[in-house]
Protein backbone atom coordinates (compact mmCIF):
# COMPACT_ATOMS: atom_id res chain seq x y z
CA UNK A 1 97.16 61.82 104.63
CA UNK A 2 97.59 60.35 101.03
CA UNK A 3 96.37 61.43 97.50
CA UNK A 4 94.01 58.28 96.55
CA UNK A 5 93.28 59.67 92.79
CA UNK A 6 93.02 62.82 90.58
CA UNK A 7 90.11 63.67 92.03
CA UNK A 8 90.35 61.47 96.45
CA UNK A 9 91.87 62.75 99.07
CA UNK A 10 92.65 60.57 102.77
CA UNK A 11 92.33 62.97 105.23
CA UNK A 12 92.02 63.15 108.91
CA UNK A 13 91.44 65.48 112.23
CA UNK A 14 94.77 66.28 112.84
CA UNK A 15 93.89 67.62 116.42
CA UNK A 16 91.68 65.89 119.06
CA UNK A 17 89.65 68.91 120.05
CA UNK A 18 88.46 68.87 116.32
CA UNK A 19 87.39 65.82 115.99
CA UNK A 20 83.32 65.00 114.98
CA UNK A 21 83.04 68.36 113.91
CA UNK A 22 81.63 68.81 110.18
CA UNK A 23 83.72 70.46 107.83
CA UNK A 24 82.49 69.47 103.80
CA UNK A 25 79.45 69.26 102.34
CA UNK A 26 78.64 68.42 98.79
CA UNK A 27 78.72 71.54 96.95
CA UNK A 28 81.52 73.33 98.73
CA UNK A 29 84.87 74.65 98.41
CA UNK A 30 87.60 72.87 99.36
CA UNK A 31 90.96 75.08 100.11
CA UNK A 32 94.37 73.55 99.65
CA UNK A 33 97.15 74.97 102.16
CA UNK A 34 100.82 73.77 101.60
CA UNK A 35 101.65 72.41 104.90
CA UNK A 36 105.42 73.42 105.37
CA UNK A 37 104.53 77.48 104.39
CA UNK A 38 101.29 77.68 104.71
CA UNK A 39 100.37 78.86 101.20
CA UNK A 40 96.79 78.41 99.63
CA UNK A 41 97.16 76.09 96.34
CA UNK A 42 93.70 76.54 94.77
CA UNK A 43 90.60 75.63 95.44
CA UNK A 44 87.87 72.81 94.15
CA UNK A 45 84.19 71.96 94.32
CA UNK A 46 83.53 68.77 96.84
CA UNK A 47 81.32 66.18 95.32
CA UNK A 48 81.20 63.49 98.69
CA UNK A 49 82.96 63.76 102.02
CA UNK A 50 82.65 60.33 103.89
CA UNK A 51 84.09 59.71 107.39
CA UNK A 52 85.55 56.00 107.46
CA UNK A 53 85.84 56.05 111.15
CA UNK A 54 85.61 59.38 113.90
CA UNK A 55 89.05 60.38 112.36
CA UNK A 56 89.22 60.37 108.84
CA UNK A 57 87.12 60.79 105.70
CA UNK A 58 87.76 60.45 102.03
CA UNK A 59 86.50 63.32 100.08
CA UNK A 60 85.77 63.64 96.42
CA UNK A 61 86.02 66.34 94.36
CA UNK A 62 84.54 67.75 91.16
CA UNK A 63 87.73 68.94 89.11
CA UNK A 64 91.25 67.55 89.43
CA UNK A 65 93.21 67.71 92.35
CA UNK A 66 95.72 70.52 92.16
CA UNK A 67 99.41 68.91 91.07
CA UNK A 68 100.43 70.27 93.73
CA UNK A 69 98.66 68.71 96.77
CA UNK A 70 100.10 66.19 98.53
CA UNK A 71 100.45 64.33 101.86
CA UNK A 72 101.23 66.64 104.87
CA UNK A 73 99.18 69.15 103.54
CA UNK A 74 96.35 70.97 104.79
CA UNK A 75 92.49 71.65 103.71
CA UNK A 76 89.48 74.32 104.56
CA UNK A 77 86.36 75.09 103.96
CA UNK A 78 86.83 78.24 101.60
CA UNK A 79 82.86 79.19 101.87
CA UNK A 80 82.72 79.28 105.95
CA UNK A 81 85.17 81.89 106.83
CA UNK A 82 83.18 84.01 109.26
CA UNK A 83 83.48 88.04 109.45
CA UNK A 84 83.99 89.23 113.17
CA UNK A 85 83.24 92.10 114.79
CA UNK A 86 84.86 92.17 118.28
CA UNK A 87 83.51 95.37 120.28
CA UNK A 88 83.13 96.70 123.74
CA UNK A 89 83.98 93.99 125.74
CA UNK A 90 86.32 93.68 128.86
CA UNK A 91 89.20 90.38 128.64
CA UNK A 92 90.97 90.36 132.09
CA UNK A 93 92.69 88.19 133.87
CA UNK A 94 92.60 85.29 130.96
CA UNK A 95 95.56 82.84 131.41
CA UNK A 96 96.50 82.10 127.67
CA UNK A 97 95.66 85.35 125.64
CA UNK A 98 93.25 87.71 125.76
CA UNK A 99 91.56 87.03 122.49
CA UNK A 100 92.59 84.95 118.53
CA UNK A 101 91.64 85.75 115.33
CA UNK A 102 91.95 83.81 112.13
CA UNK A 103 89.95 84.06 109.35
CA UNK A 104 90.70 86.10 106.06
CA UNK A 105 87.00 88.11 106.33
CA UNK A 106 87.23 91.58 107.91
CA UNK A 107 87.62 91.67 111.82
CA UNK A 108 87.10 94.77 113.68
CA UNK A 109 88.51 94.69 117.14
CA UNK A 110 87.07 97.88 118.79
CA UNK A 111 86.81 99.84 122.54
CA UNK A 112 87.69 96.89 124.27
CA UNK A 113 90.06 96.97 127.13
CA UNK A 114 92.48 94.21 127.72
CA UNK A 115 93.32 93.97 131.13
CA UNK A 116 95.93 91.97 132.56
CA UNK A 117 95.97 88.89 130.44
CA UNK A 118 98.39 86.60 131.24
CA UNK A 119 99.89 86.64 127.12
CA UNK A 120 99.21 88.89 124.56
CA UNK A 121 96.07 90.63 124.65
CA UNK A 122 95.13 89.80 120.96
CA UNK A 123 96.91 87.03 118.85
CA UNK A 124 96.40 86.55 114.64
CA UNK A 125 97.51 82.81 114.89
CA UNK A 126 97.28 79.87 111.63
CA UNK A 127 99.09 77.01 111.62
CA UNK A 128 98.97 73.29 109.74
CA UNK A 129 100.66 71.48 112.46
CA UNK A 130 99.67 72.22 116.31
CA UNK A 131 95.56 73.40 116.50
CA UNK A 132 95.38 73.48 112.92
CA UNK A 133 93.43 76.89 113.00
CA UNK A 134 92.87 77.89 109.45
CA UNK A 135 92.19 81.13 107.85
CA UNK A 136 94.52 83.39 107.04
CA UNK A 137 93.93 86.87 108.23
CA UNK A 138 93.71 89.49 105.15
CA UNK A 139 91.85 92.50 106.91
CA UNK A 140 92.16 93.78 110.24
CA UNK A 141 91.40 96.83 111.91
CA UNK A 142 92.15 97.23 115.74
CA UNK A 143 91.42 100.44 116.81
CA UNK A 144 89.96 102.20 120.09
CA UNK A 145 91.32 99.96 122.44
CA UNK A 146 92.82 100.27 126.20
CA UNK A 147 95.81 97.63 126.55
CA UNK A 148 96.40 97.37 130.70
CA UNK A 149 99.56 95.47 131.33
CA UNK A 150 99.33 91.96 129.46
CA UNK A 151 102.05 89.60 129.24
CA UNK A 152 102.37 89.24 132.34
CA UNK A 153 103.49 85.76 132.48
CA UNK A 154 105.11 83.77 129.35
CA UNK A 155 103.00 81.43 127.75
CA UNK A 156 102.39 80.34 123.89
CA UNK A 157 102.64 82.92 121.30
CA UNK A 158 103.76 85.84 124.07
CA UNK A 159 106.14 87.65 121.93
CA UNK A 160 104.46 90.73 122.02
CA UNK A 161 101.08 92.78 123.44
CA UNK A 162 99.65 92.43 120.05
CA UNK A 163 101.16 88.91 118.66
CA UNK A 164 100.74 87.75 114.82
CA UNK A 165 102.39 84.47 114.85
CA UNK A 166 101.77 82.04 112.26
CA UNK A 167 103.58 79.03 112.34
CA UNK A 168 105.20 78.34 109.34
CA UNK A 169 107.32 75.24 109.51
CA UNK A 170 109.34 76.73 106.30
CA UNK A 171 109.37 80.39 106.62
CA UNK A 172 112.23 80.66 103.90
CA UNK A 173 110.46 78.77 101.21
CA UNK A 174 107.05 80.86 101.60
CA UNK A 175 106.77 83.29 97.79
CA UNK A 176 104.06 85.01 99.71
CA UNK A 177 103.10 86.38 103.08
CA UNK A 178 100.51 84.61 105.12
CA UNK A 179 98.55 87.52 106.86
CA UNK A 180 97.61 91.03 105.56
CA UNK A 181 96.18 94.69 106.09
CA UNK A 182 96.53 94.70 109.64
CA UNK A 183 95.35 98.42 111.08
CA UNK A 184 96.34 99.18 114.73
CA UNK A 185 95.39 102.64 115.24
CA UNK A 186 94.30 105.13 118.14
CA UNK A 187 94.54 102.63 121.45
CA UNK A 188 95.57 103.37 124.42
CA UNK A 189 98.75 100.97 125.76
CA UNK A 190 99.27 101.27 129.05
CA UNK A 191 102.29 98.83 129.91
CA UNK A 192 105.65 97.96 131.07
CA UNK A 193 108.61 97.60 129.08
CA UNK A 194 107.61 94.34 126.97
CA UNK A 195 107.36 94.31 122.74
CA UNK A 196 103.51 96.48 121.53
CA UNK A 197 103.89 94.15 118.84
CA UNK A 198 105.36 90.87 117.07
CA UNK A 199 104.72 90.05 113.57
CA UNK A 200 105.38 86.75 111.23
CA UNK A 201 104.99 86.80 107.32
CA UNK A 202 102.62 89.62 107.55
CA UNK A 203 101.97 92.50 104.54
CA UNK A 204 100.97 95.61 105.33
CA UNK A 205 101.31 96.03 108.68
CA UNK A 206 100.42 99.85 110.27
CA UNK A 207 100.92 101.21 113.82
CA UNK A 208 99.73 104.82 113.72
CA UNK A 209 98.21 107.24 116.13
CA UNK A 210 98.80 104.84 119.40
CA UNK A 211 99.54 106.63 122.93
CA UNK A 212 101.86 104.08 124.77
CA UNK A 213 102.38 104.94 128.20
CA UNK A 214 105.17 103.09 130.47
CA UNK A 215 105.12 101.77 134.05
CA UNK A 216 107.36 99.85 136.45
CA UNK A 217 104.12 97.79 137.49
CA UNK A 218 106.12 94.56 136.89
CA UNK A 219 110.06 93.69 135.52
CA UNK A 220 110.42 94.68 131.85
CA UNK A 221 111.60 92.11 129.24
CA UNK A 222 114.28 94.71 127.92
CA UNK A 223 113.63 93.85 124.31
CA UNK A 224 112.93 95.80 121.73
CA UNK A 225 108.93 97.04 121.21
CA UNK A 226 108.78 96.04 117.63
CA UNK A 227 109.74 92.81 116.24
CA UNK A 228 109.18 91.96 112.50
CA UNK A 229 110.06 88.15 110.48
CA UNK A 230 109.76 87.84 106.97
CA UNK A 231 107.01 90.95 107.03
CA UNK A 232 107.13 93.65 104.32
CA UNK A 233 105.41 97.26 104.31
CA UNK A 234 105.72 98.47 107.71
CA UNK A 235 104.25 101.76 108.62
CA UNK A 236 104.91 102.80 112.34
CA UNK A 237 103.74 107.15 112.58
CA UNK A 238 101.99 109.36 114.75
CA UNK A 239 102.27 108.16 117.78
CA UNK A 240 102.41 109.21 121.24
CA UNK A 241 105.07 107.54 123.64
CA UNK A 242 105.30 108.74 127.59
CA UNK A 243 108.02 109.00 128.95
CA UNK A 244 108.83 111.30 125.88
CA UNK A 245 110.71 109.35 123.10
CA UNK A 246 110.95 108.88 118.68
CA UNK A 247 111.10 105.67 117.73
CA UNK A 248 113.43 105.08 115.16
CA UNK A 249 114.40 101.37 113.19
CA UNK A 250 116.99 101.28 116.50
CA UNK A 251 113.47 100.23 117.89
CA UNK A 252 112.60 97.33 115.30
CA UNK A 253 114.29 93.59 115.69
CA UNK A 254 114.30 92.24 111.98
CA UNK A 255 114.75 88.75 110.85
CA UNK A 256 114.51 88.60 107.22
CA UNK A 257 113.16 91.81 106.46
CA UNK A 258 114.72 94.64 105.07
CA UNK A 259 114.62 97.66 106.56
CA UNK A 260 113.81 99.95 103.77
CA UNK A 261 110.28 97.49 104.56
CA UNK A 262 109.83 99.44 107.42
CA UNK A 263 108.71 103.44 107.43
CA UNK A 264 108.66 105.96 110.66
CA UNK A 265 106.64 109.36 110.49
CA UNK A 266 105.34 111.89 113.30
């Protein structure tokens, strides 16, 4: 909310559901995120965080602020990003998505079947605006999974089966991407005609060794099953598609990425 000094920052819960829950302690890192592209700006030691009312606290920190924080910006706490291991479990019939992921520690996501959600069946979200859910993803594997028709209705963040959607108020300004080292490998889709997956400012992205197999169960979207904006080093090989058919960059909708970003194999 305002820079007080070199070293104060005015902040506040930006969403309601947030609110009362602790975030800084004395002794821990403090993450800077640019608000309008979502891009850390350093890091620094807190030395007091004091709420002045259930909203807002000022916090203190040990070493000068970065130059580059300022109001409409975001903060974290850079030593609680948890690790997740997802595995085994059965989502279905879940009205908004079938499960959400942000936080830049490994997540496995593992012999779980997804069945019928309502949106995509697993969503790598982040945003400094809406929920303010913070943590970059920077290694994901997703792997052994059976995908039963989601998307079945249109909701937040539907774009695709599997959705990675940041929302980045000023995509074009970002220098770097937001997540990274995302795995999808060896699941099972079994689907109609709607997008396997959507992807926003993401960097190394692989789809390899999937089986996708089509249905008429409900209406397809007739859209294209891979969708890419501002993402870079796109692998898509190896997999299995029935009805028979080779996916090709004919396959991929690109917004501001280049399509020598994105390779096809087997």
């Amino acid at each position: 909310m305002e820079v007080v000094d070199s070293h104060t920052l005015k902040c506040k819960y930006m969403h309601r559901q947030a609110v009362g829950f602790e975030v800084f302690l004395p002794g821990e890192k403090i993450r800077f995120i640019n608000g309008p592209t979502l891009e850390p700006g350093g890091t620094a030691t807190v030395k007091t965080a004091v709420k002045k009312n259930s909203a807002e606290m000022v916090i203190t920190v040990e070493e000068p602020l970065p130059s580059s924080v300022r109001a409409g910006d975001a903060v974290e706490n850079a030593d609680f990003y948890p690790s997740v291991v997802f595995r085994n479990n059965i989502v279905r019939n879940n009205r908004a998505r079938g499960s959400l992921f942000t936080t830049p520690e490994r997540v496995l996501v593992e012999g779980n079947l997804f069945d019928h959600s309502s949106g995509s069946a697993i969503l790598l979200a982040g945003d400094a605006q809406g929920w303010y859910e913070s943590g970059a993803c920077h290694e994901v594997v997703i792997r052994k999974n059976t995908f039963i028709n989601n998307l079945t209705s249109r909701y937040q963040f539907t774009n695709a089966i599997i959705s990675i959607y940041p929302e980045v108020k000023q995509l074009d300004r970002q220098r770097d991407y937001y997540h990274r080292n995302v795995l999808i490998e060896n699941n099972v889709f079994k689907t109609f005609d709607v997008p396997l997956l959507f992807a926003i400012s993401t960097d190394n992205l692989k789809f390899i060794n999937n089986k996708v197999i089509y249905n008429d169960e409900f209406k397809g979207w007739g859209q294209k099953p891979f969708q890419f904006r501002r993402c870079a080093n796109i692998l898509i090989k190896d997999n299995k598609v029935l009805p028979p058919r080779t996916w090709t960059l004919e396959d991929c909708k690109l917004e501001n990425t280049p399509s020598d970003q994105v390779r096809f194999g087997g």
